[in-house]
C-alpha atoms as a PDB file:
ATOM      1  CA  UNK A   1      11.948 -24.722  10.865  1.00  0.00           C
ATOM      2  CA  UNK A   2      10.216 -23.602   7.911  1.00  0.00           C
ATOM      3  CA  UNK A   3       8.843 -19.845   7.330  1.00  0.00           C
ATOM      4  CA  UNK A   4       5.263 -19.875   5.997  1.00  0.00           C
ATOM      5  CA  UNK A   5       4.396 -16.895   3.611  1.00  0.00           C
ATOM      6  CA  UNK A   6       1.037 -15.047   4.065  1.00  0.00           C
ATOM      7  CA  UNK A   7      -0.624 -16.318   0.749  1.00  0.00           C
ATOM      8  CA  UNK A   8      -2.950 -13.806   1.640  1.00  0.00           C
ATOM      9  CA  UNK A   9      -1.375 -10.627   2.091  1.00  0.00           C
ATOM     10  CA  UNK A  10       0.449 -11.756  -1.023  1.00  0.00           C
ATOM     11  CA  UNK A  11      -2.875 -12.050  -2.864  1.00  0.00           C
ATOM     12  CA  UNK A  12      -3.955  -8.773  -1.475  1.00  0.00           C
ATOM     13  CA  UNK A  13      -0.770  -7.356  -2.874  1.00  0.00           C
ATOM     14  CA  UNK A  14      -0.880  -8.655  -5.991  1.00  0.00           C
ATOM     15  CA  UNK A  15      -4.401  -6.747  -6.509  1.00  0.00           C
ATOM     16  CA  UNK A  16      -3.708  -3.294  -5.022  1.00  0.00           C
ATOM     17  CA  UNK A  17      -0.639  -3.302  -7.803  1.00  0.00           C
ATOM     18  CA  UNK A  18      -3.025  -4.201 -10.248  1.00  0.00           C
ATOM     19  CA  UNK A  19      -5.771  -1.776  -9.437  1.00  0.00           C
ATOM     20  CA  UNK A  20      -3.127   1.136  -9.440  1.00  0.00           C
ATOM     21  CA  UNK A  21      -1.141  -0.018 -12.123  1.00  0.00           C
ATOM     22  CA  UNK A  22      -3.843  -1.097 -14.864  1.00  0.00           C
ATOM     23  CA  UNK A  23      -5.552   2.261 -15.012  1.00  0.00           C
ATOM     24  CA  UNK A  24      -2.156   4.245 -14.724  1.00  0.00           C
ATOM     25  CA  UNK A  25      -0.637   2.830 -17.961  1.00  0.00           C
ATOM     26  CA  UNK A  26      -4.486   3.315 -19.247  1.00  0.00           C
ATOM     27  CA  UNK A  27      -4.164   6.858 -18.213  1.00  0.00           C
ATOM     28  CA  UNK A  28      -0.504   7.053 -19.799  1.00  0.00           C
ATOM     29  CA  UNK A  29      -1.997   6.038 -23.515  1.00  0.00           C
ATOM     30  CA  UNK A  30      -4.438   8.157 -22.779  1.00  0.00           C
ATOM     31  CA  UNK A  31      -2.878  11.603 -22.567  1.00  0.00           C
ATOM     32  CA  UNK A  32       0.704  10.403 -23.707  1.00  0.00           C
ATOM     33  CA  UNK A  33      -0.172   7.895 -26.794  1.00  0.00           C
ATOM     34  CA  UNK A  34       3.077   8.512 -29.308  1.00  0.00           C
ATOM     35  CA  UNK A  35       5.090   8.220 -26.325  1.00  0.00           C
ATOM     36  CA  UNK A  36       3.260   4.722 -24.481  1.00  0.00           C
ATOM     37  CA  UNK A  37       3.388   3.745 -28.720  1.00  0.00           C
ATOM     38  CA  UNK A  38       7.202   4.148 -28.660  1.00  0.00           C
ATOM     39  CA  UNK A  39       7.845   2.465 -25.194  1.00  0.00           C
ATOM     40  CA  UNK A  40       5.470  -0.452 -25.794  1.00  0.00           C
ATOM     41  CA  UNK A  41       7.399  -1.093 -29.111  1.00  0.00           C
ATOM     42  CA  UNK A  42      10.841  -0.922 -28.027  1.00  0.00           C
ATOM     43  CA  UNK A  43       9.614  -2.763 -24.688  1.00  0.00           C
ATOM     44  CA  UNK A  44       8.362  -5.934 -26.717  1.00  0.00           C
ATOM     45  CA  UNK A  45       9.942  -5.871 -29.901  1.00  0.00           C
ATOM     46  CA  UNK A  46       8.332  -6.023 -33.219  1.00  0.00           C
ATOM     47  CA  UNK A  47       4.989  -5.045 -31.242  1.00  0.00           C
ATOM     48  CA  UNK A  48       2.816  -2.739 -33.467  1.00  0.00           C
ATOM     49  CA  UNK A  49      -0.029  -0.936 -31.503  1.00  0.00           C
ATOM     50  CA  UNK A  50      -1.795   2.132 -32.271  1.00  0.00           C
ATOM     51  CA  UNK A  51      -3.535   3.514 -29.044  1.00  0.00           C
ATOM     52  CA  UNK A  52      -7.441   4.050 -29.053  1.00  0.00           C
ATOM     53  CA  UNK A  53      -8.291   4.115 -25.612  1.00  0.00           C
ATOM     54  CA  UNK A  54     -11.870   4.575 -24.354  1.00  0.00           C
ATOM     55  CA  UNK A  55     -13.457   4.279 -21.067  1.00  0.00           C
ATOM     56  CA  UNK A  56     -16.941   2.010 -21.029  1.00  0.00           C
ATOM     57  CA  UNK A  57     -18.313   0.098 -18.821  1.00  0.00           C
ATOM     58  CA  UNK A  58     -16.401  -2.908 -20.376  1.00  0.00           C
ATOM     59  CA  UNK A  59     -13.188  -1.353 -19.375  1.00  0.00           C
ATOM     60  CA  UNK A  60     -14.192  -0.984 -15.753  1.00  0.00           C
ATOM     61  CA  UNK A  61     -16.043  -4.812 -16.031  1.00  0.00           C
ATOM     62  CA  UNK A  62     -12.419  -6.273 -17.353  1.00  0.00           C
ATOM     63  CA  UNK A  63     -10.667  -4.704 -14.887  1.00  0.00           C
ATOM     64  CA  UNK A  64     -12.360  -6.100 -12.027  1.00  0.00           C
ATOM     65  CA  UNK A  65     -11.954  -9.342 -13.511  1.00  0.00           C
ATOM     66  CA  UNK A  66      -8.327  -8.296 -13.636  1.00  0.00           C
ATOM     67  CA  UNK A  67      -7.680  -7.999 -10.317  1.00  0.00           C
ATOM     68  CA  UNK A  68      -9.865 -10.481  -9.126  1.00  0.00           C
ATOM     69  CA  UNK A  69      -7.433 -13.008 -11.290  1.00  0.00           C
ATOM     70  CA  UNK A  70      -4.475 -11.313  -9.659  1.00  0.00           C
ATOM     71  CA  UNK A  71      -5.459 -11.640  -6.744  1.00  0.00           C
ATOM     72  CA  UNK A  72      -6.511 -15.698  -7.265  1.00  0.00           C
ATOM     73  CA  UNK A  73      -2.777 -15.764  -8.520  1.00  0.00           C
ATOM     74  CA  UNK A  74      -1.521 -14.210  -5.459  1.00  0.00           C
ATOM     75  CA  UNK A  75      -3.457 -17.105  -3.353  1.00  0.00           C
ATOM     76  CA  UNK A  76      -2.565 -19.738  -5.377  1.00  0.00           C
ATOM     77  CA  UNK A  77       1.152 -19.021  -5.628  1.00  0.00           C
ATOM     78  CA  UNK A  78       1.496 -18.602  -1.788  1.00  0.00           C
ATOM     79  CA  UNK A  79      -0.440 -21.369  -0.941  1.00  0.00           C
ATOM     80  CA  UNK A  80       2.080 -23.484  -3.311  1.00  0.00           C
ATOM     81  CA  UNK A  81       4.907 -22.070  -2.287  1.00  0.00           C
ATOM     82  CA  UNK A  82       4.338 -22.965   0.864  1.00  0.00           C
ATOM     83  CA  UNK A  83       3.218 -26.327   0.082  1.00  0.00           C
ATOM     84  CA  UNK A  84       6.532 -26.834  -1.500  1.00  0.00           C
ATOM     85  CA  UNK A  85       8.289 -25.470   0.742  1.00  0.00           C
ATOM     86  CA  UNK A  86       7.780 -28.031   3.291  1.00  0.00           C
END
């Protein structure tokens, strides 16, 4: 007997982390930007950023697109899963 996951509450939850997540580390360079510098560096080695962060309209079109492509991801790697999980 084989257990089927829900691709779809998977894709679901794939894009409610992104639409909380995205805009919290946004938020984080924001107000905290030596400290989100300093993390980011030592997180991913030899990364050099310097934070300039702005909200526009682009910001909020991107991140839309985001989480629609998270969510897409979600779908797609439940529904292979349990293709190969047959």
């Amino acid at each position: 007997m084989t257990n089927k996951l829900n691709a779809l509450a998977l894709a679901n939850t794939f894009a409610i982390i992104d639409l909380v997540l995205h805009p919290t580390f946004h938020l984080w360079g924001w107000y905290f930007p030596a400290s989100y510098e300093q993390i980011m560096s030592e997180f991913v080695i030899g990364l050099q950023l310097s934070v300039q962060e702005t909200f526009t309209p682009t910001f909020f079109t991107y991140w839309i697109l985001e989480v629609i492509a998270f969510w897409l991801l979600g779908l797609l790697g439940g529904m292979l899963y349990n293709r190969l999980s047959k």
